[in-house]
Protein backbone atom coordinates (compact mmCIF):
# COMPACT_ATOMS: atom_id res chain seq x y z
CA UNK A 1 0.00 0.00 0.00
CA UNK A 2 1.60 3.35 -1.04
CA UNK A 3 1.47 6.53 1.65
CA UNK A 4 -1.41 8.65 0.22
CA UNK A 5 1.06 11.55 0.55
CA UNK A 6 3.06 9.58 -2.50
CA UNK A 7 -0.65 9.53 -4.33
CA UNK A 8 -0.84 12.86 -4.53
CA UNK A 9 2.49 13.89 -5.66
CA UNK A 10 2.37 11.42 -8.39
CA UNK A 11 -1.09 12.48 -9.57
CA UNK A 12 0.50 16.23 -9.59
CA UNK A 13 3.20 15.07 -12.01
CA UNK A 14 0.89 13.24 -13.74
CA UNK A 15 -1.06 16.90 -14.45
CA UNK A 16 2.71 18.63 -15.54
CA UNK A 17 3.04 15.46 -18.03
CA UNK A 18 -0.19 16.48 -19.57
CA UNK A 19 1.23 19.56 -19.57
CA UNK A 20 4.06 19.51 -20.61
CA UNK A 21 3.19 17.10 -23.58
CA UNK A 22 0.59 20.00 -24.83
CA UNK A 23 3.51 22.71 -24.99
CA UNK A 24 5.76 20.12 -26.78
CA UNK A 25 3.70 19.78 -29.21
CA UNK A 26 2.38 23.26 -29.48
CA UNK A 27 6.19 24.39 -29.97
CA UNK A 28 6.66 21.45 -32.57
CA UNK A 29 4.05 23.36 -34.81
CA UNK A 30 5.69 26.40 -34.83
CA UNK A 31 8.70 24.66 -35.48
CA UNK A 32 7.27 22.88 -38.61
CA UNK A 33 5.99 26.27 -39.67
CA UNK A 34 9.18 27.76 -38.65
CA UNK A 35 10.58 25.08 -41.44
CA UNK A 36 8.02 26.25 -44.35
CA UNK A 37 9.16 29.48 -43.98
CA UNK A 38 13.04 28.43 -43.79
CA UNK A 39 12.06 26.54 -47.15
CA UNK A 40 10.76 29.56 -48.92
CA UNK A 41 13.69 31.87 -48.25
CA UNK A 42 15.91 29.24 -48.65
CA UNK A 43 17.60 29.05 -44.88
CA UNK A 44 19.03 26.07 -43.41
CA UNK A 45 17.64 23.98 -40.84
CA UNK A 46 20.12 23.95 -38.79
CA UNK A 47 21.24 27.29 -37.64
CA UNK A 48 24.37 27.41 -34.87
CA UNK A 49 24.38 30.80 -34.11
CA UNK A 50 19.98 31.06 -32.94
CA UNK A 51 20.85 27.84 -31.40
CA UNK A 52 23.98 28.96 -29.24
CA UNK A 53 21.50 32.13 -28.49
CA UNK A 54 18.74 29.58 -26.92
CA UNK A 55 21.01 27.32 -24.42
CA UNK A 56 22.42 31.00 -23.08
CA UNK A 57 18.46 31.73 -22.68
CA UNK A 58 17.69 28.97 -20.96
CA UNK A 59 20.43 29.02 -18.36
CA UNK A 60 19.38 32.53 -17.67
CA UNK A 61 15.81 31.44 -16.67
CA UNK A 62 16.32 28.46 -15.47
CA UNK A 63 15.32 28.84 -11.63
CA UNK A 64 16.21 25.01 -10.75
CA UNK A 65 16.39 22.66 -9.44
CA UNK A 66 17.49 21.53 -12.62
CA UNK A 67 21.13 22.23 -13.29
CA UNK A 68 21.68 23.76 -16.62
CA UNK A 69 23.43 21.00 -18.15
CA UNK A 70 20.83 18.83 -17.72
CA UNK A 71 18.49 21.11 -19.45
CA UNK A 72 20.83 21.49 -22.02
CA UNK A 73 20.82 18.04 -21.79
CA UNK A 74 16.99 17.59 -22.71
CA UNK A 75 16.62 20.92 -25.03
CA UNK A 76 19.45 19.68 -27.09
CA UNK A 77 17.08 16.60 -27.99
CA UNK A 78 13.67 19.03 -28.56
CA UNK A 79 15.84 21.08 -30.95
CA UNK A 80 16.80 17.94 -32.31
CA UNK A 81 13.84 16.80 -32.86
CA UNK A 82 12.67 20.18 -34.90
CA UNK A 83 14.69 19.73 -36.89
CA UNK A 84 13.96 16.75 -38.22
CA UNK A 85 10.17 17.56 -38.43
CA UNK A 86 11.26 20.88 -40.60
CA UNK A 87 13.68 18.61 -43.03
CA UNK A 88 16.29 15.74 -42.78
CA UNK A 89 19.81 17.33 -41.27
CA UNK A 90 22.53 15.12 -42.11
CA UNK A 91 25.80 15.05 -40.24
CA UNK A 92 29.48 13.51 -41.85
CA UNK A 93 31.84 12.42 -39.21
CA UNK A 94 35.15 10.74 -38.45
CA UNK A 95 33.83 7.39 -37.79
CA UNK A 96 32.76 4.50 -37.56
CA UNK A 97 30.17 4.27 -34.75
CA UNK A 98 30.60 5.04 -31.43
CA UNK A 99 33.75 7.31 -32.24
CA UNK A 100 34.92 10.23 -30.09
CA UNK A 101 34.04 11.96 -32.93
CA UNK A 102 30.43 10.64 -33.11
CA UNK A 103 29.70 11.34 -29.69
CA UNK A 104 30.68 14.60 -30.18
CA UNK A 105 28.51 14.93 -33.17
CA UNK A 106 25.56 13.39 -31.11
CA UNK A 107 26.08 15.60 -28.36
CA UNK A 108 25.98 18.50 -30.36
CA UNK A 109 23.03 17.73 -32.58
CA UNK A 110 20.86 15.37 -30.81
CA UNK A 111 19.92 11.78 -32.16
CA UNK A 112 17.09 13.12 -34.57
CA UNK A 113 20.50 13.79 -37.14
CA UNK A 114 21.09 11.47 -39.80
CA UNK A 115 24.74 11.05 -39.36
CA UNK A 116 26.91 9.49 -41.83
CA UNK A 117 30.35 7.49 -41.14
CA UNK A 118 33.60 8.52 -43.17
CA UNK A 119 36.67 6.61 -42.68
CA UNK A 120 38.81 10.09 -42.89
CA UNK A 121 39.21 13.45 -41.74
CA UNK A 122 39.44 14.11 -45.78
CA UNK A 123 36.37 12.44 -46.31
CA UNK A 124 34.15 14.02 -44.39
CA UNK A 125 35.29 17.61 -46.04
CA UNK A 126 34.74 15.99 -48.99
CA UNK A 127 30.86 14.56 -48.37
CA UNK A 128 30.44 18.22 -47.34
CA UNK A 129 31.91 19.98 -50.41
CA UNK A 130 30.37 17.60 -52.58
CA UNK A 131 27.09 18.61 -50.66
CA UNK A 132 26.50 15.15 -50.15
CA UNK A 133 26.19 15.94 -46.59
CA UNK A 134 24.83 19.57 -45.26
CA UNK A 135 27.76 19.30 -42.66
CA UNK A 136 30.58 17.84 -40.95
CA UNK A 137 32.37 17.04 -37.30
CA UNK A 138 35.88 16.63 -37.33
CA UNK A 139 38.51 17.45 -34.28
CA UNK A 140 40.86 20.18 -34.05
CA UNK A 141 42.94 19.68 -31.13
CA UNK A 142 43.14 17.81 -27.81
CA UNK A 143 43.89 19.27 -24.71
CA UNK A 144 46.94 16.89 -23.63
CA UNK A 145 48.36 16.08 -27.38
CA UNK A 146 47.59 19.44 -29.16
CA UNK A 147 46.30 20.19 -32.74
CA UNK A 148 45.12 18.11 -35.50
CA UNK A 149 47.53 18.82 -38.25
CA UNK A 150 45.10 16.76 -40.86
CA UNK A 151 42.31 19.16 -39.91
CA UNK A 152 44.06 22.47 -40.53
CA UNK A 153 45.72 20.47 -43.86
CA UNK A 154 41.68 20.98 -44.62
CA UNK A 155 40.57 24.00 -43.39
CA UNK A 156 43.37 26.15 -45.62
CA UNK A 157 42.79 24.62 -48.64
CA UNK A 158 38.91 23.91 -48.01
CA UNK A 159 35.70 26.76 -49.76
CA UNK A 160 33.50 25.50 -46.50
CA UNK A 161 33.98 27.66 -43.14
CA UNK A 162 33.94 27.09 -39.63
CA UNK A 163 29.66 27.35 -37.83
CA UNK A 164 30.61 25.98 -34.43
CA UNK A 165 32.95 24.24 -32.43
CA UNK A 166 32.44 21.41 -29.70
CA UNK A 167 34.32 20.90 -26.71
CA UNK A 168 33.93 17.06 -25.70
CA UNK A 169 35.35 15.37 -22.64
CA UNK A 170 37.49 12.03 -23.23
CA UNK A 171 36.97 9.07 -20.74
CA UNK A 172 38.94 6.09 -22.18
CA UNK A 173 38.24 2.73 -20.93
CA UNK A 174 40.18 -0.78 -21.79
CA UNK A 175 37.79 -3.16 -23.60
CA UNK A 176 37.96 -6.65 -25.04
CA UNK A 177 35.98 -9.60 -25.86
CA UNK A 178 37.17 -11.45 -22.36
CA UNK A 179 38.18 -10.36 -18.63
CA UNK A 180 41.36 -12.34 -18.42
CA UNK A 181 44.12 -9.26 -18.72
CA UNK A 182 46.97 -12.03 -18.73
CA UNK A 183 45.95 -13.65 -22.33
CA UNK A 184 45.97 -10.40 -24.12
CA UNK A 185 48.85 -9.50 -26.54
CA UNK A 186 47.95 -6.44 -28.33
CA UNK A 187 46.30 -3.28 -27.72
CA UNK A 188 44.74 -0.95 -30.94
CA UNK A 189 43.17 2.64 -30.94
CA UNK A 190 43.74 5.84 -32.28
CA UNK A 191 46.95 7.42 -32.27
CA UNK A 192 46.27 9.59 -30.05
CA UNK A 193 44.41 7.97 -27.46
CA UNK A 194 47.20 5.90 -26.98
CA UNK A 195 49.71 8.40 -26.83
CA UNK A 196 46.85 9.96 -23.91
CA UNK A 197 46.73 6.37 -22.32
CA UNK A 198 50.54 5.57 -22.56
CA UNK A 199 51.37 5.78 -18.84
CA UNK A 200 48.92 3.40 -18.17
CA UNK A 201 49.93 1.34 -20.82
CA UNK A 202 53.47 0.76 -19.89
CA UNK A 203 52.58 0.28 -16.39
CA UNK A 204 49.29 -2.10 -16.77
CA UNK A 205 50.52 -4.12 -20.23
CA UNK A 206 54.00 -3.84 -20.95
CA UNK A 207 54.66 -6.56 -22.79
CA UNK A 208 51.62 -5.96 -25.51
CA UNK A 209 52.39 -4.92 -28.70
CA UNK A 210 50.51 -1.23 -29.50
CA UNK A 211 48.80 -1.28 -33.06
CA UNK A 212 47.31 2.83 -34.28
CA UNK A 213 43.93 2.44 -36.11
CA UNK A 214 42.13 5.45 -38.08
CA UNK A 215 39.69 5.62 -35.08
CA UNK A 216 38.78 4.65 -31.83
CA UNK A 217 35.82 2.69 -32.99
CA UNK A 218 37.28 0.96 -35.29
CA UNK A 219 39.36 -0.39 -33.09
CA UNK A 220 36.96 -1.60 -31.09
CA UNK A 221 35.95 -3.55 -34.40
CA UNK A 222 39.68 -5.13 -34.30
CA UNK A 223 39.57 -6.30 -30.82
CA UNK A 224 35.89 -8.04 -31.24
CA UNK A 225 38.12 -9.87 -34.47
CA UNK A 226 41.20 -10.29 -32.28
CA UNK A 227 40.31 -12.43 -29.14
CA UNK A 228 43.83 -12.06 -28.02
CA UNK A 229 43.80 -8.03 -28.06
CA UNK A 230 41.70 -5.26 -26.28
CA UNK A 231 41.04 -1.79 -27.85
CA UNK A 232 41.19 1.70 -26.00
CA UNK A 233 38.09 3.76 -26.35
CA UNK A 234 34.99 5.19 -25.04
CA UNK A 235 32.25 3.28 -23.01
CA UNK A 236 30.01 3.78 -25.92
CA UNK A 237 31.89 1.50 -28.02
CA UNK A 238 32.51 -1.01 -25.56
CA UNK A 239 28.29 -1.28 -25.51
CA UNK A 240 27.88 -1.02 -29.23
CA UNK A 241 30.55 -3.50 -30.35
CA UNK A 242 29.48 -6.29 -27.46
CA UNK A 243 32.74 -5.62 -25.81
CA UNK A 244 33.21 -6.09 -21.99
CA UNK A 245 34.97 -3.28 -20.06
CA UNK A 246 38.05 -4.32 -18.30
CA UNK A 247 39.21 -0.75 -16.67
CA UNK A 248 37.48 2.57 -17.02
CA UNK A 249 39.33 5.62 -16.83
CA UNK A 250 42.85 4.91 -17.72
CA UNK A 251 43.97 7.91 -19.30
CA UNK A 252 47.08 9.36 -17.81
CA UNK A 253 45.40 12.82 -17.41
CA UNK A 254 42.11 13.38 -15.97
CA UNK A 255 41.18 16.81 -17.54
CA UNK A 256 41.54 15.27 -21.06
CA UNK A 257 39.38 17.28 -23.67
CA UNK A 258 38.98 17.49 -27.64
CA UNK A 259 37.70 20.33 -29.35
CA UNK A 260 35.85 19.30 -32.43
CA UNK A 261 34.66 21.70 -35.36
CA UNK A 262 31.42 21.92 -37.25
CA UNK A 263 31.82 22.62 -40.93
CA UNK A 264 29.30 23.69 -43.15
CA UNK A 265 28.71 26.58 -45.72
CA UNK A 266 27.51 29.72 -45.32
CA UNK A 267 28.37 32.17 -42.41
CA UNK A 268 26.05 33.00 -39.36
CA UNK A 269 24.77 36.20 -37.29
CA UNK A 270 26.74 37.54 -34.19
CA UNK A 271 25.78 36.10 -31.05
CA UNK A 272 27.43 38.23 -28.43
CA UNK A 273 29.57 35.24 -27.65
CA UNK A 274 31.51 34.47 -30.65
CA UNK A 275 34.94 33.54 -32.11
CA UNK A 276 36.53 33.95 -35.18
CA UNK A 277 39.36 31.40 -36.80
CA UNK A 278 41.93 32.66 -39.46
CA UNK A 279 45.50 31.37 -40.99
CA UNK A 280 47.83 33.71 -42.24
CA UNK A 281 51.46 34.09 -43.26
CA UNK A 282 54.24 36.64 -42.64
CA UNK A 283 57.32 38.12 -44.54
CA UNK A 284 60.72 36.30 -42.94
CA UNK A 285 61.78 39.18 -41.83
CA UNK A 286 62.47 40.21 -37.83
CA UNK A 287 59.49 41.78 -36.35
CA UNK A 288 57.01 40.63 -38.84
CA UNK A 289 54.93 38.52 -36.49
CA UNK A 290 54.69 41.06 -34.41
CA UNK A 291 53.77 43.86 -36.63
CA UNK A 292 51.10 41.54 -37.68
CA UNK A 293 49.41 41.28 -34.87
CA UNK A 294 50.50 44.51 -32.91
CA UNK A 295 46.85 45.87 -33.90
CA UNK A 296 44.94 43.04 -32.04
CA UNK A 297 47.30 44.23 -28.62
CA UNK A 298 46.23 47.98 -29.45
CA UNK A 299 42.28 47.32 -29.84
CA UNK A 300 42.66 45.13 -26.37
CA UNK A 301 40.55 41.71 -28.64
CA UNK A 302 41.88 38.95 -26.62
CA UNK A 303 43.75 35.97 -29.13
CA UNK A 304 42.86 32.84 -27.37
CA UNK A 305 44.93 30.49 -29.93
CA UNK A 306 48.23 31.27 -31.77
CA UNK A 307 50.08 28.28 -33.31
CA UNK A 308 52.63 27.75 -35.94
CA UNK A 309 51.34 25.80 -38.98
CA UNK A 310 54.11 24.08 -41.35
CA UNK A 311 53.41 24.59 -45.15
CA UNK A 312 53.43 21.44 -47.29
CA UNK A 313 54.74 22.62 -50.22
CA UNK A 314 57.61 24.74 -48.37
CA UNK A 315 60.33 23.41 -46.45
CA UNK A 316 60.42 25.07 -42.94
CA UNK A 317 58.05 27.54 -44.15
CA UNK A 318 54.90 28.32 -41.67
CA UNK A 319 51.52 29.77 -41.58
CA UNK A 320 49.71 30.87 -38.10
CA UNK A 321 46.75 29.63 -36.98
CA UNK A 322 44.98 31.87 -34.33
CA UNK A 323 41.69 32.00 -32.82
CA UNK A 324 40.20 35.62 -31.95
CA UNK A 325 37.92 36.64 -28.94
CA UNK A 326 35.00 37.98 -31.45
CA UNK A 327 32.91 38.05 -34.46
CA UNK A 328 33.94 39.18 -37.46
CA UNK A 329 30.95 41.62 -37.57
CA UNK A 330 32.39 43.43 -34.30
CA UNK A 331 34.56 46.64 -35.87
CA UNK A 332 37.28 46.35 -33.68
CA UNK A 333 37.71 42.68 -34.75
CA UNK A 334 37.29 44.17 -38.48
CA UNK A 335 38.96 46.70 -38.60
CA UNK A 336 42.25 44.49 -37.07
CA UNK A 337 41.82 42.09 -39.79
CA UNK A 338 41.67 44.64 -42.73
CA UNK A 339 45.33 45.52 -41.00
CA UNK A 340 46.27 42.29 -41.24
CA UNK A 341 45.45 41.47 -44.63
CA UNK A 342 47.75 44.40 -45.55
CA UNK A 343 50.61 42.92 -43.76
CA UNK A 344 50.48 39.26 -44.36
CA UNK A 345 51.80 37.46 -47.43
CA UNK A 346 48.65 34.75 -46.99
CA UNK A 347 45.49 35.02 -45.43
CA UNK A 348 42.67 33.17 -44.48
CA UNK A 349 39.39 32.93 -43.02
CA UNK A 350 38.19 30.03 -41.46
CA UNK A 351 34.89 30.74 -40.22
CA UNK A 352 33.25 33.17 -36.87
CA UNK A 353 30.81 31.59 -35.02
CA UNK A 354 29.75 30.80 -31.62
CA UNK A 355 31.66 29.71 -29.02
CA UNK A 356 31.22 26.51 -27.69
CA UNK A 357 31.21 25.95 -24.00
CA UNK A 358 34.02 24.11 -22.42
CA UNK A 359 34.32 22.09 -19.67
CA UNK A 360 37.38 22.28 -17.61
C-alpha cells in the first residue's frame, strides 16, 4: 500500500506530463511552420548561431532545481527533434560508430541527425563539399596532445567555413571480448588515445604490442576480431561492439578534452559570444609577427589560440593559426583584420561563429 502523501504527488506530475506534452507539441508546430518558412527563403535547418542564443536563454531562466546542463541536456534533444520535423539534417563524421568523434557529433546535434560514417578526416570535407552531406564534425585539437595537423591540412585549402565548435570530454576505458588481462597481446586505438593512455599502458601491459587504427571505434571492431587483443576507447563503443569493459578511466590525465569543429557553408549572425578562426602568413623578416598582430594588442581583442602551422609545399616555411575573442561583424575585430590582410603574405578565413562551451 503506497502513503497517500506519494498519491498525490504522483497524480500532480501526472497533471505537468499532460502539460508539458501539450507545450511540446504546441512548440513542434511552430517549429514545422518555422521550417516552411526556412524553405521559402531558402535558410538552413540547422542554424548554430539562434541555437547557441537559446542554451544561453535557458540558463538565464532556469530557476532550478534543474542544473543547466541537464536542461541542455533535454533541449538539445527538442531542438533535435525540430529539426527533423522541418527537413532531414545530415551530419558527416570521423567514424565509424561510437567514435569520439560521433559522440561529439551526437552531443551536439541530438539523435534526430542522420549522421553518416567517413573513414577520414578528408572524407568528411569531402561529403560536405560535394554537398553530399549539409555538414561535418571533425577534431581540431586535444587538450593533452595538441592540434590536428590533418584538420588544418583541410581547413586552408577547403571553400566550406567554420559554424561551431564542440568541446567534448574524453573518458577512455580498456575493452575486449574477455576479462582475463593475462591472455591479451595487443592493444589498438587511435593514435592519439594511446599516446593519452601511454602511462597506463606501460605500467598495466608492458609486454603488448601497440597497433594505431584510423579511429577509436574501429578499433573496437579489431579487438571483437582479435580475441587475443583489447582496444582503448569510449564506453560507448565497448556497448555497441558487445565488448566487456576491463578498466574505465585509464587515461594518464584526468582533464583530457577534444575540441571538435562543425563545418558547413555559409556564415552565421553575431551572437554576443563568438569567435573567429583565421591562418595567415608573414614576410621572414624580424618583427614581422609582431607587426602583424600589434593591432589586435592595441584594440585590447583577446587571441585565445596562436600556433605555428608548417606549409606542405615549403620546407620550414609556416603559416599561423589563431583563434580571436569575437565576431567578425564586431569593428574592432574588423577593422584588425583589414590591417592584417595588408601585412600578411597569406590570409585566411576560417569561419566566426559561436563559441562553444568548455568544460574544464
Amino acid at each position: 500500500m503506497t502513503h497517500p502523501l506519494l498519491d498525490d504527488l504522483r497524480k500532480e506530475i501526472e497533471k505537468k506530463d499532460r502539460a508539458l506534452v501539450k507545450v511540446l507539441n504546441e512548440r513542434a508546430r511552430l517549429s514545422i511552420e518555422i521550417g516552411k518558412l526556412k524553405e521559402k527563403e531558402g535558410l538552413p535547418v540547422y542554424d548554430p548561431a539562434r541555437e547557441s542564443v537559446i542554451y544561453r536563454r535557458l540558463s538565464e531562466i532556469n530557476e532550478g532545481p534543474l542544473p543547466n546542463n541537464a536542461l541542455n541536456d533535454i533541449f538539445r534533444e527538442i531542438l533535435s527533434q525540430s529539426r527533423s520535423l522541418q527537413a532531414p539534417v545530415s551530419v558527416a563524421f570521423l567514424g565509424p560508430e561510437a567514435s569520439f568523434t560521433h559522440l561529439a557529433a551526437q552531443s551536439h546535434f541530438g539523435t534526430s541527425t542522420q549522421f553518416v560514417s567517413q573513414h577520414t578526416i578528408f572524407d568528411v570535407f569531402d561529403q560536405v563539399e560535394r554537398e553530399r552531406v549539409a555538414w561535418g564534425v571533425v577534431p581540431v585539437e586535444n587538450s593533452l596532445e595538441g592540434t590536428v595537423n590533418l584538420t588544418l591540412d583541410r581547413l586552408s585549402l577547403t571553400p566550406l567555413n567554420i559554424r561551431a565548435e564542440i568541446f567534448l570530454p574524453i573518458y577512455h576505458c580498456l575493452m575486449s571480448t574477455g576479462t582475463d588481462v593475462d591472455a591479451l597481446k595487443r592493444i589498438y586505438s587511435h593514435p592519439q588515445a594511446l599516446a593519452q593512455c601511454q602511462g597506463w599502458l606501460r605500467k598495466n601491459l608492458p609486454n603488448c604490442s601497440i597497433h594505431a587504427t584510423e579511429s577509436t571505434a574501429r578499433a573496437a571492431q579489431m579487438a571483437l576480431e582479435d580475441k587475443k587483443s583489447a582496444s582503448i576507447g569510449s564506453k560507448k563503443a565497448a556497448s555497441l561492439y558487445g565488448l566487456t569493459i576491463i578498466s574505465e578511466f585509464i587515461g594518464d590525465h584526468p582533464s583530457n578534452v577534444t575540441r571538435f569543429l562543425v563545418i558547413g557553408r555559409g556564415t552565421g549572425k553575431p551572437t554576443g559570444r563568438d569567435k573567429t578562426s583565421i591562418l595567415f602568413g608573414t614576410r621572414h623578416e624580424p618583427g614581422a609577427l609582431y607587426r602583424s598582430l600589434e593591432p589586435f594588442a592595441r584594440q585590447k581583442i583577446n587571441l585565445m589560440k596562436i600556433e605555428s602551422y608548417p606549409i606542405k609545399e615549403s620546407v620550414w616555411e609556416y603559416l599561423f593559426f589563431v583563434d580571436i575573442n569575437g565576431s567578425i561583424e564586431d569593428k574592432k575585430t574588423k577593422e584588425c583584420l583589414k590591417e592584417l590582410r595588408k601585412k600578411a603574405t597569406f590570409f585566411k578565413m576560417l569561419g566566426s561563429y559561436p563559441m562553444g562551451e568548455s568544460p574544464l
